[in-house]
PDB file of N, CA and C in Angstrom:
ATOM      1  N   UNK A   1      12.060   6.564   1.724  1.00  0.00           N
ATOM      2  CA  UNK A   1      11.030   5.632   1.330  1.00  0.00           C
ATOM      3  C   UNK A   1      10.092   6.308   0.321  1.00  0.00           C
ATOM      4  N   UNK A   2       9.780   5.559  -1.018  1.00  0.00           N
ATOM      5  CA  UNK A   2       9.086   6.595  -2.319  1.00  0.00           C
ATOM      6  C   UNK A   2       7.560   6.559  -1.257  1.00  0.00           C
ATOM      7  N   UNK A   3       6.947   8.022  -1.842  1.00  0.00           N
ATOM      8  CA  UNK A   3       5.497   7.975  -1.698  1.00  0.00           C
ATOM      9  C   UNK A   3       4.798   6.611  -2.148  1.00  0.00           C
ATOM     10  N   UNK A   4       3.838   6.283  -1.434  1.00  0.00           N
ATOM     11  CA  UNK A   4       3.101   5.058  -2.140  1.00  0.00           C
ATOM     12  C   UNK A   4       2.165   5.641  -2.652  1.00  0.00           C
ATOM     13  N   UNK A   5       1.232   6.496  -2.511  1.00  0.00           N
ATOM     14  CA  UNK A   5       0.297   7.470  -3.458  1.00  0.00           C
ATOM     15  C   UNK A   5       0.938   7.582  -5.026  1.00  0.00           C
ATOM     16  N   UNK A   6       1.959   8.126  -5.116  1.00  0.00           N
ATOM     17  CA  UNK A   6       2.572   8.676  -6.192  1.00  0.00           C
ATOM     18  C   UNK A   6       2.948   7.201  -7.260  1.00  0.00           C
ATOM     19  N   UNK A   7       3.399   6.140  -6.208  1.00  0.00           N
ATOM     20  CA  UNK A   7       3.686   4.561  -6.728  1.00  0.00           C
ATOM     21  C   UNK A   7       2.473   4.189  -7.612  1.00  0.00           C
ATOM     22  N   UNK A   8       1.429   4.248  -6.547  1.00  0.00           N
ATOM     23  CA  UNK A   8      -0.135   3.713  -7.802  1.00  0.00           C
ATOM     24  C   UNK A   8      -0.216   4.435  -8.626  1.00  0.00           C
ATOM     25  N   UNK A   9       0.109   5.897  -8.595  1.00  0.00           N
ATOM     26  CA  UNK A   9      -0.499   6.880 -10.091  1.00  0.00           C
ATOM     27  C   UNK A   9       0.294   6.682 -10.636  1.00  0.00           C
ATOM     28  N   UNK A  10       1.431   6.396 -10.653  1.00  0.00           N
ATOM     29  CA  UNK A  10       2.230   5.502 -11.891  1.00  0.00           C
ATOM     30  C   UNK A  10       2.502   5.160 -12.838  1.00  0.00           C
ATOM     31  N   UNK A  11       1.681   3.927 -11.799  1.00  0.00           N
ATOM     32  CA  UNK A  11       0.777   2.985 -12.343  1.00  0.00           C
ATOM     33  C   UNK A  11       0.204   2.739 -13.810  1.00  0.00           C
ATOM     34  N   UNK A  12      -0.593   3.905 -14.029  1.00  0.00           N
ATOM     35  CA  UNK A  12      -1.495   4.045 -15.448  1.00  0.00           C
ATOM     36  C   UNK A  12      -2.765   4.215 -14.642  1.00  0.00           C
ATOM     37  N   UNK A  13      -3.578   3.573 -15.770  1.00  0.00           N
ATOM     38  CA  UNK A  13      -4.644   3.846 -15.283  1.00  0.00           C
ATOM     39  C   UNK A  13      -5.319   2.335 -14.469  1.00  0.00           C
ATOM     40  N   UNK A  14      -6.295   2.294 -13.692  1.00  0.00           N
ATOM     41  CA  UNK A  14      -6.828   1.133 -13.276  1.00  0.00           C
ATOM     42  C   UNK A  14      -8.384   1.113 -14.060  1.00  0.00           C
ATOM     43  N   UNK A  15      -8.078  -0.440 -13.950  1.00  0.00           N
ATOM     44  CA  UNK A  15      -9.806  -0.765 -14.750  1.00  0.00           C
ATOM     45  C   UNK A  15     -10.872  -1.138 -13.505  1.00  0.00           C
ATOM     46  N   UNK A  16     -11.777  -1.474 -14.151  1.00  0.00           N
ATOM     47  CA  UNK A  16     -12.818  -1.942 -13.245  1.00  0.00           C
ATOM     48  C   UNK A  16     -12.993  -3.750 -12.559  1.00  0.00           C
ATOM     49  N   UNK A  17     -12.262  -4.521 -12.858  1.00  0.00           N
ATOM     50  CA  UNK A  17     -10.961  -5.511 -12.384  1.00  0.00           C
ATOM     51  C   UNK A  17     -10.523  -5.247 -11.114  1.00  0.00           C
ATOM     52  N   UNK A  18      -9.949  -3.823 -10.708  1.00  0.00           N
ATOM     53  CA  UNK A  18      -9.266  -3.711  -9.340  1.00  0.00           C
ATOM     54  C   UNK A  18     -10.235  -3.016  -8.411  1.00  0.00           C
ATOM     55  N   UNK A  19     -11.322  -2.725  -8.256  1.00  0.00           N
ATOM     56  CA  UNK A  19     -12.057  -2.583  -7.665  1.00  0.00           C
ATOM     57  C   UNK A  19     -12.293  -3.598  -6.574  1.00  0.00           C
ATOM     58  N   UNK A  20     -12.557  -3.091  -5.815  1.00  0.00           N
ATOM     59  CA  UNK A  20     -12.691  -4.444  -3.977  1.00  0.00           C
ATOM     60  C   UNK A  20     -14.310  -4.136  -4.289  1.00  0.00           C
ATOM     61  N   UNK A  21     -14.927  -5.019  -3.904  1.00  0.00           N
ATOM     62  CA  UNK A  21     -16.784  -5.169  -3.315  1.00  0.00           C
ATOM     63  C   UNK A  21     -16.828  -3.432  -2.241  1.00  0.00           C
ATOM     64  N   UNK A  22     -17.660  -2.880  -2.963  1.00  0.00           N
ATOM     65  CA  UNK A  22     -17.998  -1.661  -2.099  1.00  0.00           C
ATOM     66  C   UNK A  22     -17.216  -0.440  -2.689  1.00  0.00           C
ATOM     67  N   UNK A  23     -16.151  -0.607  -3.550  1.00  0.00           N
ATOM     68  CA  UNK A  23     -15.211   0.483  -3.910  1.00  0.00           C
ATOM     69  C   UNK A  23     -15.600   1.090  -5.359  1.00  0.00           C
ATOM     70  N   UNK A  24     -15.498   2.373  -5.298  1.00  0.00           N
ATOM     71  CA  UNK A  24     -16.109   3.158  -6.628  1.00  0.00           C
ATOM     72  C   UNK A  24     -14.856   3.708  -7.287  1.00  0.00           C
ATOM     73  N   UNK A  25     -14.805   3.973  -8.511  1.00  0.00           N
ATOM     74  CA  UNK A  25     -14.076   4.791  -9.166  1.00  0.00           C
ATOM     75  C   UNK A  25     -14.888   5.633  -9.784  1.00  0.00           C
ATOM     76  N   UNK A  26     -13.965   6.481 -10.948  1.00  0.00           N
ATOM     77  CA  UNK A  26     -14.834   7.139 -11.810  1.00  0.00           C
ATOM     78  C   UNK A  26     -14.147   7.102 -13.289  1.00  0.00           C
ATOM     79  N   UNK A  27     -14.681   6.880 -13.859  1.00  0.00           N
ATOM     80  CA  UNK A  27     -15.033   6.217 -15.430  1.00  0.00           C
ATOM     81  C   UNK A  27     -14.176   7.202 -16.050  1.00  0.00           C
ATOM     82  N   UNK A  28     -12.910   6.729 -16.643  1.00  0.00           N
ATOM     83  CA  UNK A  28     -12.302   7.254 -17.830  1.00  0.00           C
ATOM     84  C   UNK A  28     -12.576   7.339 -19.087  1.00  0.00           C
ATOM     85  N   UNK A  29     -12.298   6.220 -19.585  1.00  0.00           N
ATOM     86  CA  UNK A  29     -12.596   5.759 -20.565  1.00  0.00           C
ATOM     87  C   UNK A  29     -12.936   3.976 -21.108  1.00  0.00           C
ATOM     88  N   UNK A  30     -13.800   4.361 -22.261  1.00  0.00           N
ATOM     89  CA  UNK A  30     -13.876   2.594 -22.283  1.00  0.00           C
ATOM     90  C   UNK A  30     -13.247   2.362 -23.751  1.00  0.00           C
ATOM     91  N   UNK A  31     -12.082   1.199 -23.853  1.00  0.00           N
ATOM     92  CA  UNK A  31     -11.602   0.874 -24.409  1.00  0.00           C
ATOM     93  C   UNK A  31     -11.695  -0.341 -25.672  1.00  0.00           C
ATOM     94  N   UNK A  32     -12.790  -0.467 -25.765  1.00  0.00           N
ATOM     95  CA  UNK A  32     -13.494  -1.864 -26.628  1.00  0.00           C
ATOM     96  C   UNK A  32     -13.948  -0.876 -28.229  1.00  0.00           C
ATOM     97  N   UNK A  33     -13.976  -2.289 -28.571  1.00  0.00           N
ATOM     98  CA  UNK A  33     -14.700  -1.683 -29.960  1.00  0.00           C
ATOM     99  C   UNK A  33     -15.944  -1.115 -29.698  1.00  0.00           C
ATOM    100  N   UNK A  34     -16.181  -0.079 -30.782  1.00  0.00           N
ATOM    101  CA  UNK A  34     -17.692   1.148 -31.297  1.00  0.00           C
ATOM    102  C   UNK A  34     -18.860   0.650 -30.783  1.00  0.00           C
ATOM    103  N   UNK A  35     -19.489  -0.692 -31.254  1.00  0.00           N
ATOM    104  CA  UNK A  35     -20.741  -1.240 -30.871  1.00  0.00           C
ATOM    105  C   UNK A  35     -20.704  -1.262 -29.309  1.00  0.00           C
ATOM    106  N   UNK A  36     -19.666  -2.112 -28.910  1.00  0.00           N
ATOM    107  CA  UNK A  36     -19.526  -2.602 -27.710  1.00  0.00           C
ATOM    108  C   UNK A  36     -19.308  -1.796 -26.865  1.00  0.00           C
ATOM    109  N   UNK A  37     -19.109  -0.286 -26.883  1.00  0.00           N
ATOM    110  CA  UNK A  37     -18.856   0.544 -25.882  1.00  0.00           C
ATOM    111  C   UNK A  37     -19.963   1.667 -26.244  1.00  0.00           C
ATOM    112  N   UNK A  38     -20.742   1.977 -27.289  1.00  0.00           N
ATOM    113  CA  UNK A  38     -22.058   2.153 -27.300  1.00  0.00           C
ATOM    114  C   UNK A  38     -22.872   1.481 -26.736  1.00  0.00           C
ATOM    115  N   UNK A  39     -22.963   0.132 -26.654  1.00  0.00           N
ATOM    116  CA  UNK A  39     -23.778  -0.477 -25.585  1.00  0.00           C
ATOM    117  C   UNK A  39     -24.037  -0.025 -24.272  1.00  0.00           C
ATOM    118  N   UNK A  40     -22.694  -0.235 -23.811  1.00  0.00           N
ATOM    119  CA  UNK A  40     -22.261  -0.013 -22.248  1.00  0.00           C
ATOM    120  C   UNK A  40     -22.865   1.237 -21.954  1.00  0.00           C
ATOM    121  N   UNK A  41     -22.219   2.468 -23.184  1.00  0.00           N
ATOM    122  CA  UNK A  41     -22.737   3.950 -22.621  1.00  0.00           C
ATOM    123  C   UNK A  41     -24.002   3.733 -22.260  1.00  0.00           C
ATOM    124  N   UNK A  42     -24.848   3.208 -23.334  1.00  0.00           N
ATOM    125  CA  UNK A  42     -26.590   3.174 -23.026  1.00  0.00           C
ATOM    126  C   UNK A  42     -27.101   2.747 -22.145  1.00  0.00           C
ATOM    127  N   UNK A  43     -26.320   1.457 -21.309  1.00  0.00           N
ATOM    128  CA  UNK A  43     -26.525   1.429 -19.664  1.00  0.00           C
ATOM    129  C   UNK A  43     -25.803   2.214 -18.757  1.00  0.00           C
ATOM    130  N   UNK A  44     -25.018   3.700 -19.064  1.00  0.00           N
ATOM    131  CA  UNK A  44     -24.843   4.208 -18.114  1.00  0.00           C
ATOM    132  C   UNK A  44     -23.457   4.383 -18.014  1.00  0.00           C
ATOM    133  N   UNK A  45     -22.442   3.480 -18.844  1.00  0.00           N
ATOM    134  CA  UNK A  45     -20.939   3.742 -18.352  1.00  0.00           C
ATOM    135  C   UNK A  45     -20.487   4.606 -19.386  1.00  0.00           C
ATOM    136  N   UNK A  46     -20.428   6.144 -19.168  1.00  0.00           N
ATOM    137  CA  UNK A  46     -20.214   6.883 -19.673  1.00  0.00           C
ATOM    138  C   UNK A  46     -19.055   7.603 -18.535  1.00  0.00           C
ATOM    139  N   UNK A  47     -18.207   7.951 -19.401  1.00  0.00           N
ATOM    140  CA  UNK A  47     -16.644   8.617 -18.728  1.00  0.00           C
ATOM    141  C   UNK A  47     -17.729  10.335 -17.964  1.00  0.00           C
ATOM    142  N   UNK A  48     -17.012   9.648 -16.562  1.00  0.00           N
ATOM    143  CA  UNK A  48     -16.950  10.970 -15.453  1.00  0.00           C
ATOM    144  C   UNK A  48     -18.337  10.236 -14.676  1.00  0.00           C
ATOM    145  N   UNK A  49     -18.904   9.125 -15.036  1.00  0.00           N
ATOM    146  CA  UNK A  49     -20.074   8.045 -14.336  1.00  0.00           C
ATOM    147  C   UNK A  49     -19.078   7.720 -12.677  1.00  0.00           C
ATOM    148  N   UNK A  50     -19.762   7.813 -11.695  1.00  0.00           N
ATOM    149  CA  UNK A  50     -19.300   6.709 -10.866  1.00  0.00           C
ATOM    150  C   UNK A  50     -19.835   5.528 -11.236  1.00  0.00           C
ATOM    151  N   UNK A  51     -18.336   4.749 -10.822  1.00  0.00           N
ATOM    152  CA  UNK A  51     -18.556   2.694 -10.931  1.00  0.00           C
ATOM    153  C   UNK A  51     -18.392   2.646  -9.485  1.00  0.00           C
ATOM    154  N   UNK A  52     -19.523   1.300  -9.077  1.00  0.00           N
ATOM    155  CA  UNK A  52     -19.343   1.271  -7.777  1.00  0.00           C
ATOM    156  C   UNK A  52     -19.289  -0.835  -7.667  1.00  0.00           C
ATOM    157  N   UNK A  53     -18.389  -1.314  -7.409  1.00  0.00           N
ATOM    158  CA  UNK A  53     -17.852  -2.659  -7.694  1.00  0.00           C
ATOM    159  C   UNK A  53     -19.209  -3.268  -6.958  1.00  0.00           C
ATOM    160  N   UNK A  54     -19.911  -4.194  -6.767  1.00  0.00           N
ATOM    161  CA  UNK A  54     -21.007  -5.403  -6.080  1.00  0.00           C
ATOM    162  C   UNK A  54     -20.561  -6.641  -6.118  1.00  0.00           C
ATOM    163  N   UNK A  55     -20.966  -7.432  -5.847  1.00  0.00           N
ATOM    164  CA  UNK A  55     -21.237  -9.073  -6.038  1.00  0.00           C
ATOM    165  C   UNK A  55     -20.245  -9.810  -6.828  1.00  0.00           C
ATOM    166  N   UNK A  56     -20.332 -10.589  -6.955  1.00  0.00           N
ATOM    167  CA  UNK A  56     -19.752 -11.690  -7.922  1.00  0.00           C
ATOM    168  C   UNK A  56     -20.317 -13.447  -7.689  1.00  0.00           C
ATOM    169  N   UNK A  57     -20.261 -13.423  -9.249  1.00  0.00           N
ATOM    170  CA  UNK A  57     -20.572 -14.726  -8.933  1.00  0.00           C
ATOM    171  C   UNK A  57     -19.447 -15.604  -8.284  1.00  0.00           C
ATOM    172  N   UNK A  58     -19.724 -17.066  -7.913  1.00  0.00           N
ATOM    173  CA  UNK A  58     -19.058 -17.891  -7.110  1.00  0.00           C
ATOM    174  C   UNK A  58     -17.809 -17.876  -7.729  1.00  0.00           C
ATOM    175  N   UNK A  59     -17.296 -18.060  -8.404  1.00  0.00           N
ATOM    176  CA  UNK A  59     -16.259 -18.052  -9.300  1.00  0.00           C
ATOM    177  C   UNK A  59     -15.756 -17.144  -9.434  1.00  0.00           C
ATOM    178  N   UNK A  60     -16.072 -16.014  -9.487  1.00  0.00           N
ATOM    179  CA  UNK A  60     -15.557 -14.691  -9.407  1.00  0.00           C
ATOM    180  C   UNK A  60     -16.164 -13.478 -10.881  1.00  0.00           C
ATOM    181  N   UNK A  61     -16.823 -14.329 -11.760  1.00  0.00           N
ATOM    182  CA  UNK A  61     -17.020 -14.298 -13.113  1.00  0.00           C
ATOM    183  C   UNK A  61     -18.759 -14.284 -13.278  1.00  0.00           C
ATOM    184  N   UNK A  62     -19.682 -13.912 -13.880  1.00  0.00           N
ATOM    185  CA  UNK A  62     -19.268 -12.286 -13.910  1.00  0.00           C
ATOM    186  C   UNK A  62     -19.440 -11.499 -12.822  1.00  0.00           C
ATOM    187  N   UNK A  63     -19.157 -10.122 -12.625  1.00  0.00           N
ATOM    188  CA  UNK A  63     -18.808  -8.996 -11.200  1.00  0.00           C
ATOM    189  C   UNK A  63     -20.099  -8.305 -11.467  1.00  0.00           C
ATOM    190  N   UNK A  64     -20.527  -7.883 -10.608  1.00  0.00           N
ATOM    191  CA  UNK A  64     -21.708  -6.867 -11.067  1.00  0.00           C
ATOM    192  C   UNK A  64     -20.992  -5.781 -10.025  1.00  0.00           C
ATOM    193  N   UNK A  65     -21.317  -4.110 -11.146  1.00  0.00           N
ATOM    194  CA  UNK A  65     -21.435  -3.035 -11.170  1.00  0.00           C
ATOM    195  C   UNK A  65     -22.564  -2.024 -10.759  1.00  0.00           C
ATOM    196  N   UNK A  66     -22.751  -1.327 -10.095  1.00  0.00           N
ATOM    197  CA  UNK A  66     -23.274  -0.061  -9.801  1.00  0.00           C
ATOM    198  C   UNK A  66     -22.797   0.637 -10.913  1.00  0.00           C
ATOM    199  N   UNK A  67     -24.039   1.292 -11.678  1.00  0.00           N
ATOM    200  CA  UNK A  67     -23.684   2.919 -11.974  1.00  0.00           C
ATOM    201  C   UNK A  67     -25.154   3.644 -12.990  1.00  0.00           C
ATOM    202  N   UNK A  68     -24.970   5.123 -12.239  1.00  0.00           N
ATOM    203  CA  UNK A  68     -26.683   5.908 -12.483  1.00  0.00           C
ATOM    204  C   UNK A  68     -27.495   5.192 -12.159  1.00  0.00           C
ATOM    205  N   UNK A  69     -26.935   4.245 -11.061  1.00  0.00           N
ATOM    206  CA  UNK A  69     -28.446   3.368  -9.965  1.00  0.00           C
ATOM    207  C   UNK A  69     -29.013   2.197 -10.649  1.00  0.00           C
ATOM    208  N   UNK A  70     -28.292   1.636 -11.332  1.00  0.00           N
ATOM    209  CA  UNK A  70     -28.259   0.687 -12.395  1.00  0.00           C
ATOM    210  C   UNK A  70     -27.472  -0.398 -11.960  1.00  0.00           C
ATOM    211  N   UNK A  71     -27.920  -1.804 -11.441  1.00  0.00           N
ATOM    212  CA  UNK A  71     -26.866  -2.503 -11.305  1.00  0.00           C
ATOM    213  C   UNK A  71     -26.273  -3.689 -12.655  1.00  0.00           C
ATOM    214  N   UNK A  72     -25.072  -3.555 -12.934  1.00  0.00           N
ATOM    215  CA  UNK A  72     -25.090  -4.850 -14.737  1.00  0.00           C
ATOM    216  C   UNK A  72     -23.890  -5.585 -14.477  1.00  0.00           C
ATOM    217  N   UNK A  73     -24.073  -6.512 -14.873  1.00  0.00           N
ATOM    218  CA  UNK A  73     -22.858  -7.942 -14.728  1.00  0.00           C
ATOM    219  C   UNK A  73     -22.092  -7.976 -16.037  1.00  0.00           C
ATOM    220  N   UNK A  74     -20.961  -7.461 -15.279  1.00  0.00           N
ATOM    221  CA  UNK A  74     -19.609  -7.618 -16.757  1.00  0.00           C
ATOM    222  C   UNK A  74     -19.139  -9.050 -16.607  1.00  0.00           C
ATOM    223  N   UNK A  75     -18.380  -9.288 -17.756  1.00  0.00           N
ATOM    224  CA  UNK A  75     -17.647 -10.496 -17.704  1.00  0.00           C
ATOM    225  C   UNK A  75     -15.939  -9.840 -17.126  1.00  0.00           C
ATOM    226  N   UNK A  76     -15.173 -10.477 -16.465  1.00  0.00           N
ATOM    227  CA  UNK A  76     -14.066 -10.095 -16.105  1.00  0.00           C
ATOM    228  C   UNK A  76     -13.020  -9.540 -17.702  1.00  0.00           C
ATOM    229  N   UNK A  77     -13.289 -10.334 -18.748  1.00  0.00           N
ATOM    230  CA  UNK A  77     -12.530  -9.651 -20.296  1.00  0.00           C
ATOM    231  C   UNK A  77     -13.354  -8.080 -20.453  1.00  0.00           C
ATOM    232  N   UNK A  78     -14.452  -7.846 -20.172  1.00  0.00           N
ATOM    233  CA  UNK A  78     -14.952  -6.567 -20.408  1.00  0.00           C
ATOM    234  C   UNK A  78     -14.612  -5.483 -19.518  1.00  0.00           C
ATOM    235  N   UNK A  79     -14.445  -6.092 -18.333  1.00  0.00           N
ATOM    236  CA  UNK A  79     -14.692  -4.854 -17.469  1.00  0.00           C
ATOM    237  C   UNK A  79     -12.950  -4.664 -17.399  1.00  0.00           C
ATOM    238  N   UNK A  80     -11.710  -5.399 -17.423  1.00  0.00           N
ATOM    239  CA  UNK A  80     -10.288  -4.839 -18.061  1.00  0.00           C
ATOM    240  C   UNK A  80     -10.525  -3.703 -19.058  1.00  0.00           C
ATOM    241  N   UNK A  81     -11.383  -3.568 -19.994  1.00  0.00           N
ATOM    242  CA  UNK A  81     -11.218  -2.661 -21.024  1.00  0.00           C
ATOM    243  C   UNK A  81     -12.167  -1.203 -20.522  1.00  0.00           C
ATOM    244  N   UNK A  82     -12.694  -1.066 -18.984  1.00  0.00           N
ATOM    245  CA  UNK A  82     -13.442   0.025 -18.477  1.00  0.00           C
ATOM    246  C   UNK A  82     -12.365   0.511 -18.070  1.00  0.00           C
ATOM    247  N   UNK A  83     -11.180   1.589 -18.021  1.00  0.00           N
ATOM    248  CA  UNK A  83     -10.302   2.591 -17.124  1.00  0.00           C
ATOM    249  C   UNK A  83     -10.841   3.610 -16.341  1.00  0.00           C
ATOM    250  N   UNK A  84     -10.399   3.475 -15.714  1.00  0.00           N
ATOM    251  CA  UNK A  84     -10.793   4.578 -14.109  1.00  0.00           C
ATOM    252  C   UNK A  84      -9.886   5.561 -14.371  1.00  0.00           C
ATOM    253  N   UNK A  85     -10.090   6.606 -13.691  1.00  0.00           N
ATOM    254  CA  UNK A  85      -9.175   7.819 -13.873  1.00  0.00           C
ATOM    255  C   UNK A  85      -8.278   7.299 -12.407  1.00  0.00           C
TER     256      UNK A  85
END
């Protein structure tokens, strides 16, 4: 029977999308265009940051994030382009 550990690293990398309510990763890289990921850094999502998943609206859209004690509401298209290590 394959390792299932070894199955997810695989994988690639995971974004901030697969995160459950309560679950943290840590910040790879962000994948968006220059402006748009200068933004983000300036609230905090800077690679080797813990992300820590929160809330969502009713719909599921947007998710709010933990990170450097900061809580910010991605849209589900943005936070695909955050990778977790």
């Amino acid at each position: 029977m394959p390792n299932r550990k070894k199955a997810a690293a695989d994988k690639g990398p995971r974004n901030l999308t697969e995160l459950r309510r309560g679950e943290s990763g840590i910040l790879e890289r962000l994948d968006l265009p220059e402006d748009d990921a200068r933004r983000l850094m300036e609230m905090g999502f800077l690679p080797g940051q813990r992300v820590t998943r929160g809330h969502a609206a009713p719909g599921g859209d947007p998710r709010v994030f933990r990170v450097d004690g900061t809580e910010v509401a991605l849209r589900r298209e943005t936070a695909l382009k955050l990778l977790l290590r």
